[in-house]
C-alpha atoms as a PDB file:
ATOM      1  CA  UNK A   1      31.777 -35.972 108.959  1.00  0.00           C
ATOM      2  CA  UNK A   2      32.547 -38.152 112.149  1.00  0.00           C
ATOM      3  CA  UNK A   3      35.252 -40.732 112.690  1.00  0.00           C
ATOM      4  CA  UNK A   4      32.650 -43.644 111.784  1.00  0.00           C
ATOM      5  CA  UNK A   5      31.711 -42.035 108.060  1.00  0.00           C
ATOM      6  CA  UNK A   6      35.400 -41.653 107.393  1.00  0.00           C
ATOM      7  CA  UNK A   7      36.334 -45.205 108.409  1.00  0.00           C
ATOM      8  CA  UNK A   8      33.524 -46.176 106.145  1.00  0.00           C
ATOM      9  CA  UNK A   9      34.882 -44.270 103.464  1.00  0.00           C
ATOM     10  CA  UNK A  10      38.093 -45.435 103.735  1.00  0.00           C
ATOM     11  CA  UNK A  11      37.133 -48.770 104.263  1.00  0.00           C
ATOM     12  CA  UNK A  12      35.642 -49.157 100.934  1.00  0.00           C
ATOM     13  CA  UNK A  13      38.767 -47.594  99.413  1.00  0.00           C
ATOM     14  CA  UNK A  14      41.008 -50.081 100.732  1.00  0.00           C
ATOM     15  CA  UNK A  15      38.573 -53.358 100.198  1.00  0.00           C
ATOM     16  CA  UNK A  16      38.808 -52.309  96.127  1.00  0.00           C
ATOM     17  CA  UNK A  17      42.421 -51.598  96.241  1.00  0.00           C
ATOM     18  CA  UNK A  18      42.866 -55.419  98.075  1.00  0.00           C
ATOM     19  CA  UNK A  19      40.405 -56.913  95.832  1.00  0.00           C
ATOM     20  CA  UNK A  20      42.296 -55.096  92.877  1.00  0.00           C
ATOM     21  CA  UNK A  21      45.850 -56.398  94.031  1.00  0.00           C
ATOM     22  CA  UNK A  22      44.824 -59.836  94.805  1.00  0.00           C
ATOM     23  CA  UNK A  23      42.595 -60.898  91.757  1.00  0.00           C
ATOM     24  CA  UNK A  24      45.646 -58.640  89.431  1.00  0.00           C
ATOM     25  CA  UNK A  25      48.068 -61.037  90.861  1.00  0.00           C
ATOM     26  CA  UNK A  26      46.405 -64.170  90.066  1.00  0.00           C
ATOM     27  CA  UNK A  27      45.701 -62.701  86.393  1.00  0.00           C
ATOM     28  CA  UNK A  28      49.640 -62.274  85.902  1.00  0.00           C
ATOM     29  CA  UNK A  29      50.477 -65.649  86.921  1.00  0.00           C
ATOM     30  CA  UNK A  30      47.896 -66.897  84.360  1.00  0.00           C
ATOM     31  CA  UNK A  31      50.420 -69.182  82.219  1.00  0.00           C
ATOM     32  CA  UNK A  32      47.828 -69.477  79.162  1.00  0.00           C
ATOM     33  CA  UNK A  33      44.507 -67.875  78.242  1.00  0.00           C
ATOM     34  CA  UNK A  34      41.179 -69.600  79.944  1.00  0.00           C
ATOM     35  CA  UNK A  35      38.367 -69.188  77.395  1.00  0.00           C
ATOM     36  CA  UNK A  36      35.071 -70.022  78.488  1.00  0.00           C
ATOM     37  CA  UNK A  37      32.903 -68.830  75.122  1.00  0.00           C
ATOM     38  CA  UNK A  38      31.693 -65.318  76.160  1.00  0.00           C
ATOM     39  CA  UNK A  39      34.745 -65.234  78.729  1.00  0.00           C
ATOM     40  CA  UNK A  40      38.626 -64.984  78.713  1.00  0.00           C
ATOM     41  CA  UNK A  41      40.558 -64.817  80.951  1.00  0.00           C
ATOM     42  CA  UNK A  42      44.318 -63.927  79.588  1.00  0.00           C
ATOM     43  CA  UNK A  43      46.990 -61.412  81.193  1.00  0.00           C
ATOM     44  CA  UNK A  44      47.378 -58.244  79.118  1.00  0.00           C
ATOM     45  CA  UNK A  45      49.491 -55.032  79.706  1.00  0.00           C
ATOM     46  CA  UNK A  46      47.508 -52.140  78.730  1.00  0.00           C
ATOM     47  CA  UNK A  47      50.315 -49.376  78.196  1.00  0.00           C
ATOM     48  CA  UNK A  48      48.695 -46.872  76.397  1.00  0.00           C
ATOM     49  CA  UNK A  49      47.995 -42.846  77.807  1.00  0.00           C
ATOM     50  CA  UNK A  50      46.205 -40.263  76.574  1.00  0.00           C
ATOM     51  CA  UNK A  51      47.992 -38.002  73.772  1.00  0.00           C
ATOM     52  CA  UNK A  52      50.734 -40.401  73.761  1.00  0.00           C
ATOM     53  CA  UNK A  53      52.203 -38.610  76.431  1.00  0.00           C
ATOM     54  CA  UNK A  54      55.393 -40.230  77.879  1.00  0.00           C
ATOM     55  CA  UNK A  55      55.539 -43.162  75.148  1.00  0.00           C
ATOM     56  CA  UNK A  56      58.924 -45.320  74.932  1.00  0.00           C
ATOM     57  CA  UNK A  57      59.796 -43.732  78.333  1.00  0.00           C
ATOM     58  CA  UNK A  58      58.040 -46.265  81.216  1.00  0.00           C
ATOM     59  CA  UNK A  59      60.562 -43.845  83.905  1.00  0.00           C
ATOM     60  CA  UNK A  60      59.188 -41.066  83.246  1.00  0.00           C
ATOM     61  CA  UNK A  61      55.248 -42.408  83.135  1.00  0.00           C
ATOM     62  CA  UNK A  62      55.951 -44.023  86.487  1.00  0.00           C
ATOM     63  CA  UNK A  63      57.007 -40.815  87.838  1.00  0.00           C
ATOM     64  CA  UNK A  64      54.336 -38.959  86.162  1.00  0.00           C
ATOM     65  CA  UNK A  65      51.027 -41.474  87.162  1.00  0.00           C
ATOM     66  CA  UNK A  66      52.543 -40.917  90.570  1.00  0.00           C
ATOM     67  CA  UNK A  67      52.367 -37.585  90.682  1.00  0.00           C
ATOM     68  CA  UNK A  68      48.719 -38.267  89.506  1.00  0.00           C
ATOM     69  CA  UNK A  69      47.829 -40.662  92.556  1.00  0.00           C
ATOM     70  CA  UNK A  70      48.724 -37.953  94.744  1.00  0.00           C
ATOM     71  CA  UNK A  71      46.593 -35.849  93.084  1.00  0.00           C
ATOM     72  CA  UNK A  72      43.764 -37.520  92.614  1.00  0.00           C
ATOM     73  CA  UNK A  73      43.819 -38.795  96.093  1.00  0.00           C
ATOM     74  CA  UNK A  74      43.975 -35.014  97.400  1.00  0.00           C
ATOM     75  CA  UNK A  75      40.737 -34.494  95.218  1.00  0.00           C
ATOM     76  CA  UNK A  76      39.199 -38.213  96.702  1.00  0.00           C
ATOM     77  CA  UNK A  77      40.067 -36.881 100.649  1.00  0.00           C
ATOM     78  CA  UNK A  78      39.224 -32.872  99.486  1.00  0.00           C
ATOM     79  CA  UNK A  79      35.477 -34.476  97.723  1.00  0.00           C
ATOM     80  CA  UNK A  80      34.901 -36.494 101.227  1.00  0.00           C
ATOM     81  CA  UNK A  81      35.470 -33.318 103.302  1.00  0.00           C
ATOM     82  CA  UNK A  82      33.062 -31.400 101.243  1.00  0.00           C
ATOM     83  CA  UNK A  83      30.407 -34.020 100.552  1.00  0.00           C
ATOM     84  CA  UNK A  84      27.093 -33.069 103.399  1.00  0.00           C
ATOM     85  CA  UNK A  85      27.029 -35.547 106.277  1.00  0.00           C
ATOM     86  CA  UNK A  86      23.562 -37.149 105.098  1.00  0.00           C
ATOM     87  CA  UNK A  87      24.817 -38.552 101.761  1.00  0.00           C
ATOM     88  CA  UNK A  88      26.501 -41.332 102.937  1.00  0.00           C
ATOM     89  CA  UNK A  89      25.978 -43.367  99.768  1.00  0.00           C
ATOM     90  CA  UNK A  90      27.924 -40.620  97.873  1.00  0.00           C
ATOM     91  CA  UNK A  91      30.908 -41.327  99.661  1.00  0.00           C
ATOM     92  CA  UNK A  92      30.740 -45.195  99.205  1.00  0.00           C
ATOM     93  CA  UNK A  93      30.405 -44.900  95.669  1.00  0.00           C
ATOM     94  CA  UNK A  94      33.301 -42.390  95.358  1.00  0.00           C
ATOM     95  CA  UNK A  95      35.799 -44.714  97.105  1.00  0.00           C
ATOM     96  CA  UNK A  96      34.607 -47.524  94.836  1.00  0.00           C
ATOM     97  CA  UNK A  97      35.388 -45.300  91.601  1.00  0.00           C
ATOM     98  CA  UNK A  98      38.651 -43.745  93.384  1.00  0.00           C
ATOM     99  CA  UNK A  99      39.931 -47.192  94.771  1.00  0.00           C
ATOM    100  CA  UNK A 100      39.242 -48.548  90.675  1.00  0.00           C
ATOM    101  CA  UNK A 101      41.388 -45.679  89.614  1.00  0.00           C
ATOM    102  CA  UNK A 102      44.433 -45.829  92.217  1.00  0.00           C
ATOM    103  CA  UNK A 103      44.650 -49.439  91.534  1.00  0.00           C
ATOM    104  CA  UNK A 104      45.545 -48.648  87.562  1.00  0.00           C
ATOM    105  CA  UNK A 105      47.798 -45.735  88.616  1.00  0.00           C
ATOM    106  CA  UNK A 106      49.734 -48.498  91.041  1.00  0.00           C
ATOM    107  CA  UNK A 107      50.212 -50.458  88.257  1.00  0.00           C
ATOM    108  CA  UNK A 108      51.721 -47.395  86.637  1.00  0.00           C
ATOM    109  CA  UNK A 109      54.076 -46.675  89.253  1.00  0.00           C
ATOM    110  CA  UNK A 110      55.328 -50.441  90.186  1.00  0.00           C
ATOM    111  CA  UNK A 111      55.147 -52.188  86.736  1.00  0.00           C
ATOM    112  CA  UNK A 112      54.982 -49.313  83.903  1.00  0.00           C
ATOM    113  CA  UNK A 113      51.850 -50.654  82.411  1.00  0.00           C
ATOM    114  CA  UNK A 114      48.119 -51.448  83.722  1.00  0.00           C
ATOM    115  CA  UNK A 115      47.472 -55.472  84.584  1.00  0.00           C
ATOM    116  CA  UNK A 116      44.227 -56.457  82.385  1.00  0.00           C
ATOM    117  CA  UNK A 117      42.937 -59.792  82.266  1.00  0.00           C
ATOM    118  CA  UNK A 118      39.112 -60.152  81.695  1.00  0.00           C
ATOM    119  CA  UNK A 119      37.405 -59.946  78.824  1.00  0.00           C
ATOM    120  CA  UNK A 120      33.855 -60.724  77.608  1.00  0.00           C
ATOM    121  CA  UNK A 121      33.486 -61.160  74.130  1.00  0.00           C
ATOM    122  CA  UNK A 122      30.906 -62.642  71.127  1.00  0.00           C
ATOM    123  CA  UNK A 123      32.239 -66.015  69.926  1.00  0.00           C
ATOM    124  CA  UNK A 124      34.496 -65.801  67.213  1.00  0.00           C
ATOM    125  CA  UNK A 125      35.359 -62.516  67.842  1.00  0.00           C
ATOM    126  CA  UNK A 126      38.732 -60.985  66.001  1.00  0.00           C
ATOM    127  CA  UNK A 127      39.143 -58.095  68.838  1.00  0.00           C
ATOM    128  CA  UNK A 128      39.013 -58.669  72.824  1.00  0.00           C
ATOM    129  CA  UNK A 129      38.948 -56.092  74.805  1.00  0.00           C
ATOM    130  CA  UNK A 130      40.364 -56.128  77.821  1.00  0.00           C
ATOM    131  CA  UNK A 131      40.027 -54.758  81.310  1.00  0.00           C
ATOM    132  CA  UNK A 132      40.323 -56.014  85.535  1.00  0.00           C
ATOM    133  CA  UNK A 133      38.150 -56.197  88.074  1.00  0.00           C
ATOM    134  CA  UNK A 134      39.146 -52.645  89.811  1.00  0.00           C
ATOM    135  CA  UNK A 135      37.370 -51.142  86.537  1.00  0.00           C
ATOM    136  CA  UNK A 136      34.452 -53.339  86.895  1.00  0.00           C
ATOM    137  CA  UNK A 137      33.779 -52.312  90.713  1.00  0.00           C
ATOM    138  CA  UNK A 138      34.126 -48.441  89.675  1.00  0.00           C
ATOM    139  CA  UNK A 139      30.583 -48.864  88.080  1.00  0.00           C
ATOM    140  CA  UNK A 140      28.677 -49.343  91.122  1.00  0.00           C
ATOM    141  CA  UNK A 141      30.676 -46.412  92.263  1.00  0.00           C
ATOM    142  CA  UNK A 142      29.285 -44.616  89.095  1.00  0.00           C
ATOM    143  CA  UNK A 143      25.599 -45.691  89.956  1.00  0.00           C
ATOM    144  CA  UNK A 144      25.542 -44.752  93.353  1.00  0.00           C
ATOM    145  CA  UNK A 145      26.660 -41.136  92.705  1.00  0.00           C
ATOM    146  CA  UNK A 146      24.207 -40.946  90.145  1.00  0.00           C
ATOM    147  CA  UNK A 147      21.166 -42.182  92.299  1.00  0.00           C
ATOM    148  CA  UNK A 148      22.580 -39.690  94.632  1.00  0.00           C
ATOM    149  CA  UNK A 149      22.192 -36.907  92.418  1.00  0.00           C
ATOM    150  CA  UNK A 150      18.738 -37.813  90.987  1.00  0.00           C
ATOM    151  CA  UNK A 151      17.079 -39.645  93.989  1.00  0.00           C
ATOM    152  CA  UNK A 152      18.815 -38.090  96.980  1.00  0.00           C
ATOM    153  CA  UNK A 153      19.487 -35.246  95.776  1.00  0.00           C
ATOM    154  CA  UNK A 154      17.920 -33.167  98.595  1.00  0.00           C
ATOM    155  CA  UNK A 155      21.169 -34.973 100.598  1.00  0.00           C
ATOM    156  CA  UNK A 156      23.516 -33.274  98.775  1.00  0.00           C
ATOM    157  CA  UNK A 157      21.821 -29.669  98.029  1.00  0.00           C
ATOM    158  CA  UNK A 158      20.054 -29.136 101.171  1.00  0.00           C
ATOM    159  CA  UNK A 159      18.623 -26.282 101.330  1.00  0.00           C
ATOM    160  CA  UNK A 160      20.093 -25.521 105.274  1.00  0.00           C
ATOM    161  CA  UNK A 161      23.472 -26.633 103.516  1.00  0.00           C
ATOM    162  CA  UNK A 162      24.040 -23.082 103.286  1.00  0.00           C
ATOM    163  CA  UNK A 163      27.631 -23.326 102.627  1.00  0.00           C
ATOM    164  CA  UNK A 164      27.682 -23.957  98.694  1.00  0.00           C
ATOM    165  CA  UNK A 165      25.293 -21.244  98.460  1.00  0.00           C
ATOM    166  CA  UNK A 166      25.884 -17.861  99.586  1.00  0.00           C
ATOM    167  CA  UNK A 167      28.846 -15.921 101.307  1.00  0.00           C
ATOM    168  CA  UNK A 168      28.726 -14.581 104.488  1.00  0.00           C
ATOM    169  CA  UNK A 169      31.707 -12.197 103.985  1.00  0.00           C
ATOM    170  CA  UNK A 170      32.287 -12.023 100.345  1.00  0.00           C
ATOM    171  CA  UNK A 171      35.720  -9.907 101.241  1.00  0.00           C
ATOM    172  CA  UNK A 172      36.839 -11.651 104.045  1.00  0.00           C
ATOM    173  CA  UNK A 173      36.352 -15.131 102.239  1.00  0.00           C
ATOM    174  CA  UNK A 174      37.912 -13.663  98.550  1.00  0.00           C
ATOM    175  CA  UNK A 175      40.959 -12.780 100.723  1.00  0.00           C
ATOM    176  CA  UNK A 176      40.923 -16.165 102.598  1.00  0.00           C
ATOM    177  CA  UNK A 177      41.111 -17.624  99.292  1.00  0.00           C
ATOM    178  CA  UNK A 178      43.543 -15.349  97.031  1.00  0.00           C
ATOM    179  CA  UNK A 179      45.605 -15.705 100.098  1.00  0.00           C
ATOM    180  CA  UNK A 180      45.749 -19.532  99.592  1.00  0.00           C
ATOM    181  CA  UNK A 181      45.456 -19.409  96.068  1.00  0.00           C
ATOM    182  CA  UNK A 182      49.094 -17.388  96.385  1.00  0.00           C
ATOM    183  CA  UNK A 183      50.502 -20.169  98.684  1.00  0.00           C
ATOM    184  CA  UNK A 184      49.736 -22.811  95.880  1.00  0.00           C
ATOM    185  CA  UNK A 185      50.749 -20.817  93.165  1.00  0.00           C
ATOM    186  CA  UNK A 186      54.298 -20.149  94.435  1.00  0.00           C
ATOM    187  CA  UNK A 187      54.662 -23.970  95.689  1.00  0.00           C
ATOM    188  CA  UNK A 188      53.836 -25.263  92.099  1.00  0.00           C
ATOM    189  CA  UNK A 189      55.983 -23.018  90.423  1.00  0.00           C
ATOM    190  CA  UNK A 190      58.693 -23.827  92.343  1.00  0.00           C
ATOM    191  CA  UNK A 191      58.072 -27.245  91.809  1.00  0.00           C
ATOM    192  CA  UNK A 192      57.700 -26.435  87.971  1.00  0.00           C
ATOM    193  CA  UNK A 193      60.745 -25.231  87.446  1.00  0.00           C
ATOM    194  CA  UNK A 194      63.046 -27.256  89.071  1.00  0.00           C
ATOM    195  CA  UNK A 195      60.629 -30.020  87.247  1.00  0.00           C
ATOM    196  CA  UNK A 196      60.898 -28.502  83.796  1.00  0.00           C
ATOM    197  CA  UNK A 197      64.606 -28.112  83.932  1.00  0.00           C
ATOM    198  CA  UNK A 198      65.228 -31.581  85.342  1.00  0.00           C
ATOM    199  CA  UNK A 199      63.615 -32.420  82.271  1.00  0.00           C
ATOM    200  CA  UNK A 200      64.943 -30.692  79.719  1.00  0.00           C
ATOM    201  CA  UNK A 201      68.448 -30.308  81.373  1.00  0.00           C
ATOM    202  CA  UNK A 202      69.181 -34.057  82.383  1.00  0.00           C
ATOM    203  CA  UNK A 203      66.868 -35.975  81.182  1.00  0.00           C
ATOM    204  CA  UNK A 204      66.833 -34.358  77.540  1.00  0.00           C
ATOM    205  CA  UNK A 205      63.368 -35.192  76.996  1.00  0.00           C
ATOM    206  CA  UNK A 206      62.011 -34.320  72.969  1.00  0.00           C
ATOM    207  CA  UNK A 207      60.025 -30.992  72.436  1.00  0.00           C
ATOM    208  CA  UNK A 208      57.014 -32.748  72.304  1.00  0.00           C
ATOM    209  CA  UNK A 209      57.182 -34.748  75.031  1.00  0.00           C
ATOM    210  CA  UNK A 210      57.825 -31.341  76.908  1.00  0.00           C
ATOM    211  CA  UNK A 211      54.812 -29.736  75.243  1.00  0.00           C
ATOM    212  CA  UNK A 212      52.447 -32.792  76.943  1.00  0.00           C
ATOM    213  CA  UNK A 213      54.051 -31.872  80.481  1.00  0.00           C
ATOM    214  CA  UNK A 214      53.645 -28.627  80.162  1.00  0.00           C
ATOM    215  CA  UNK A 215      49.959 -29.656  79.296  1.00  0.00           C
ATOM    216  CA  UNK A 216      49.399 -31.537  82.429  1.00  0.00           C
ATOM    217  CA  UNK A 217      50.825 -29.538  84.294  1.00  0.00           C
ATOM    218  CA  UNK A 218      48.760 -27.027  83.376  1.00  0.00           C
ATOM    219  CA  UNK A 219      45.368 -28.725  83.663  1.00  0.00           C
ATOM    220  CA  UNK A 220      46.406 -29.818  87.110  1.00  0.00           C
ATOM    221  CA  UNK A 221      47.346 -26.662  88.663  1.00  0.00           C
ATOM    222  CA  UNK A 222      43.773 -24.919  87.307  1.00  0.00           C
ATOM    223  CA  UNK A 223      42.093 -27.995  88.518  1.00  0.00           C
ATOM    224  CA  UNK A 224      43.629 -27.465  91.913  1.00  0.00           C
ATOM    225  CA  UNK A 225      42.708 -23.743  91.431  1.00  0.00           C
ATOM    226  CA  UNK A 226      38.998 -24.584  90.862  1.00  0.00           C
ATOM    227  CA  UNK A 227      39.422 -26.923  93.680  1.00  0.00           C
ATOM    228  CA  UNK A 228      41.030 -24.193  96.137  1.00  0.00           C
ATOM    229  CA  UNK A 229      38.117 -21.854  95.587  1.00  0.00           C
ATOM    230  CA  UNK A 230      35.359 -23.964  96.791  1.00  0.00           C
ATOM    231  CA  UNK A 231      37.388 -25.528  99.776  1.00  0.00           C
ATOM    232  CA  UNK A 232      38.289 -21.889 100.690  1.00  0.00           C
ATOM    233  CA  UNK A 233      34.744 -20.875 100.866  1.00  0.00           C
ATOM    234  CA  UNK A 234      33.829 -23.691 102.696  1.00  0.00           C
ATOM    235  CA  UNK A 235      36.650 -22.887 105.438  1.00  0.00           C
ATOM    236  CA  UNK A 236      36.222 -19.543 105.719  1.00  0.00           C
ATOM    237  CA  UNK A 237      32.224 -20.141 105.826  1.00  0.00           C
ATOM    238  CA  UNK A 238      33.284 -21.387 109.509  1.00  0.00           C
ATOM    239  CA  UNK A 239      34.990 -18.398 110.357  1.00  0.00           C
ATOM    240  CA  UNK A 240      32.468 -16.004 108.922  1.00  0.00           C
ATOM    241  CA  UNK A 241      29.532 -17.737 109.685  1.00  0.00           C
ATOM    242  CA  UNK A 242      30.196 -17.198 113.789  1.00  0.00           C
ATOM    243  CA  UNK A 243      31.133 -13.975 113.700  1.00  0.00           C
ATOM    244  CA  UNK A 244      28.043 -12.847 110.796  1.00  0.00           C
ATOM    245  CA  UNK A 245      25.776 -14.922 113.833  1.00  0.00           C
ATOM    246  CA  UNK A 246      27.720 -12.664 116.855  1.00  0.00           C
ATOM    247  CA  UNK A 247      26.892  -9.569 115.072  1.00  0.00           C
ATOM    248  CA  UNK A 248      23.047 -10.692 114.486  1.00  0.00           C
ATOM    249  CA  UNK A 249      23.217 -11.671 118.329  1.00  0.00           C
ATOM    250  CA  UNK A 250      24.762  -8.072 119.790  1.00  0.00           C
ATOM    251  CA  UNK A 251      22.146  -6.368 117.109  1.00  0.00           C
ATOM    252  CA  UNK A 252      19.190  -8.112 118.574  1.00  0.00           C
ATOM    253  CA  UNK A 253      20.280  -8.424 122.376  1.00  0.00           C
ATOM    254  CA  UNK A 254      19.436  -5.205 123.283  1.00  0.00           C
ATOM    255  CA  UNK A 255      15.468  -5.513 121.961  1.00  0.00           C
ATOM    256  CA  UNK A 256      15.132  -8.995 122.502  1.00  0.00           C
ATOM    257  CA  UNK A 257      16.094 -10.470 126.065  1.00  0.00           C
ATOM    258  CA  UNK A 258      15.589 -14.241 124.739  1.00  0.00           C
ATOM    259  CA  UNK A 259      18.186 -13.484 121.910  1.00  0.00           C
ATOM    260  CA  UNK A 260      20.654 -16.427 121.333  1.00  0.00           C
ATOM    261  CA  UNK A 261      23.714 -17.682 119.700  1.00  0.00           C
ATOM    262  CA  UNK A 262      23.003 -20.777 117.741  1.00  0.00           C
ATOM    263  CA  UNK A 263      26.536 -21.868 115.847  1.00  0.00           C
ATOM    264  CA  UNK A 264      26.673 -24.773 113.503  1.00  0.00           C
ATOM    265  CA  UNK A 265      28.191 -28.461 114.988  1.00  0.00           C
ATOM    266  CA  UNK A 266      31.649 -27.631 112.910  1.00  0.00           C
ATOM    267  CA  UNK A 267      31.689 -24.040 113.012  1.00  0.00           C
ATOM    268  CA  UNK A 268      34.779 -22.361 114.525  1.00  0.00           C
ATOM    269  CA  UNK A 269      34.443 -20.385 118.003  1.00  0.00           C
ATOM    270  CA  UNK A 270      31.912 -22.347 119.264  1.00  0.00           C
ATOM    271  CA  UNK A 271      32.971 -21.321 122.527  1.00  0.00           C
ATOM    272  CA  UNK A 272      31.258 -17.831 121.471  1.00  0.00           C
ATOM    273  CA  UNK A 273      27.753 -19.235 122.651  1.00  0.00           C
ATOM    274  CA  UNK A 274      28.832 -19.750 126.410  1.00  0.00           C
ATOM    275  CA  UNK A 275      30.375 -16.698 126.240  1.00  0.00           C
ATOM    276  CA  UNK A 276      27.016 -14.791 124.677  1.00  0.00           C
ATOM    277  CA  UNK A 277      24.759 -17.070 126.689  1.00  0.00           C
ATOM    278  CA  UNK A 278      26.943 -15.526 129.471  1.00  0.00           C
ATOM    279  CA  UNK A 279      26.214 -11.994 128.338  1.00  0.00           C
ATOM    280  CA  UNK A 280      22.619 -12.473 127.778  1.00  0.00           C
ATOM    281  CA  UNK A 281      22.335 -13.566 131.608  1.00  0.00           C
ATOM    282  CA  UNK A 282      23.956 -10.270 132.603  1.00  0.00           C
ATOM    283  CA  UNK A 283      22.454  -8.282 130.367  1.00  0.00           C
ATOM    284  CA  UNK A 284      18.719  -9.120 131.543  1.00  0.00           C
ATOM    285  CA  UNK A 285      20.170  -9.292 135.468  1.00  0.00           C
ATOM    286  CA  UNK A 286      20.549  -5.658 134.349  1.00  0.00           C
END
């Protein structure tokens, strides 16, 4: 992806996060409710998680929808990375959608609650529902990686794309990735324990509360596992793909005097095709 896609990309992510901030800000210095029939606008804290996880302790939700930002914005920059150069509009509406959801987890972190100020509603209605505008631009996000997938798909499973499809050097690029996959796994754990007994040491957390970390935890580090394998084959596709194309090239040199080494734009070793061009130009002086 060049500089000018990720600036793009990035761009968006930062124009919903602004948006997000400014229009929050404005909601939480509302000093009374503005109803316009089918409209409110009133501030509301929205301090509910899933599974109740962290409730009565706003510290420790902080700490953990931080450690959730990071992650999700490792996915957000991992997805980019991964996503083919063609489907630009994928990209957009990902930073829309990831921008939506970092704004919520800021709130998190900074406040202890989500800001929430919008709501549409029938007249007379005895429940509002309430959300902000970060959660209304994630839709477009939605639709555009859904017209993506359905229209231009062809963008994102090309069929030249060859690097979600096949492996080069099935051993080679298992070995790239249980080598990684080890990395991570003795990172996190070290980072589990000294989390775990922080927790249960110093903090004194209850047994449940304990049980939901333990949960997260665990659904983040498979996550990243999942993760890990596909980025791995995608790296090591760079590595193996040259050298899989260098063997074709030595194979077919000696039969075919026009044979040449074609490596892809973000391939490793692309200095290998002066070097074969090189030893084509001897070979045939020969």
């Amino acid at each position: 992806m060049s500089h000018k896609d990720w600036a793009k990309s990035v761009f968006a992510l930062l124009f919903v996060l602004s948006i997000d901030f400014l229009t929050k800000k404005w909601g939480n210095a509302l000093p009374q409710a503005l109803d316009y029939q089918y409209l409110t606008f009133e501030r509301h804290f929205n301090e509910g998680l899933v599974l109740g996880i962290f409730d009565g302790m706003p510290e420790m939700l902080s700490i953990f929808s931080a450690v959730l930002g990071v992650f999700t914005l490792s996915i957000y920059f991992f997805i980019l990375y991964l996503v083919p150069i063609k489907a630009k509009g994928t990209r957009i509406g990902l930073s829309l959608i990831m921008g939506g959801i970092l704004g919520n987890i800021t709130d998190r972190v900074v406040y202890g609650h989500v800001i929430d100020f919008i709501s549409f509603h029938l007249p007379n209605a005895q429940n509002y529902y309430f959300f902000n505008l970060a959660d209304i631009l994630q839709w477009p996000g939605y639709f555009i990686i859904l017209k993506s997938v359905f229209i231009d798909h062809e963008f994102i499973s090309e069929e030249n794309n060859q690097r979600f499809h096949f492996w080069i050097n099935r051993h080679f690029q298992m070995k790239y990735y249980f080598i990684l996959l080890a990395v991570m796994f003795f990172i996190s754990m070290c980072f589990f324990v000294f989390s775990y007994a922080f927790l249960n040491l110093v903090v004194h957390v209850s047994s449940q509360q304990l049980k939901g970390y333990l949960l997260t935890f665990t659904v983040i580090f498979l996550t990243f596992c999942i993760l890990m394998f596909y980025v791995s084959k995608f790296l090591s596709h760079r590595t193996a793909g040259p050298i899989y194309a260098l063997e074709r090239f030595l194979k077919a040199i000696g039969t075919d005097s026009e044979a040449d080494l074609k490596l892809r734009k973000d391939d490793d070793f692309k200095h290998l095709e002066a070097v074969a061009k090189d030893l084509r130009d001897k070979f045939k002086a020969k």
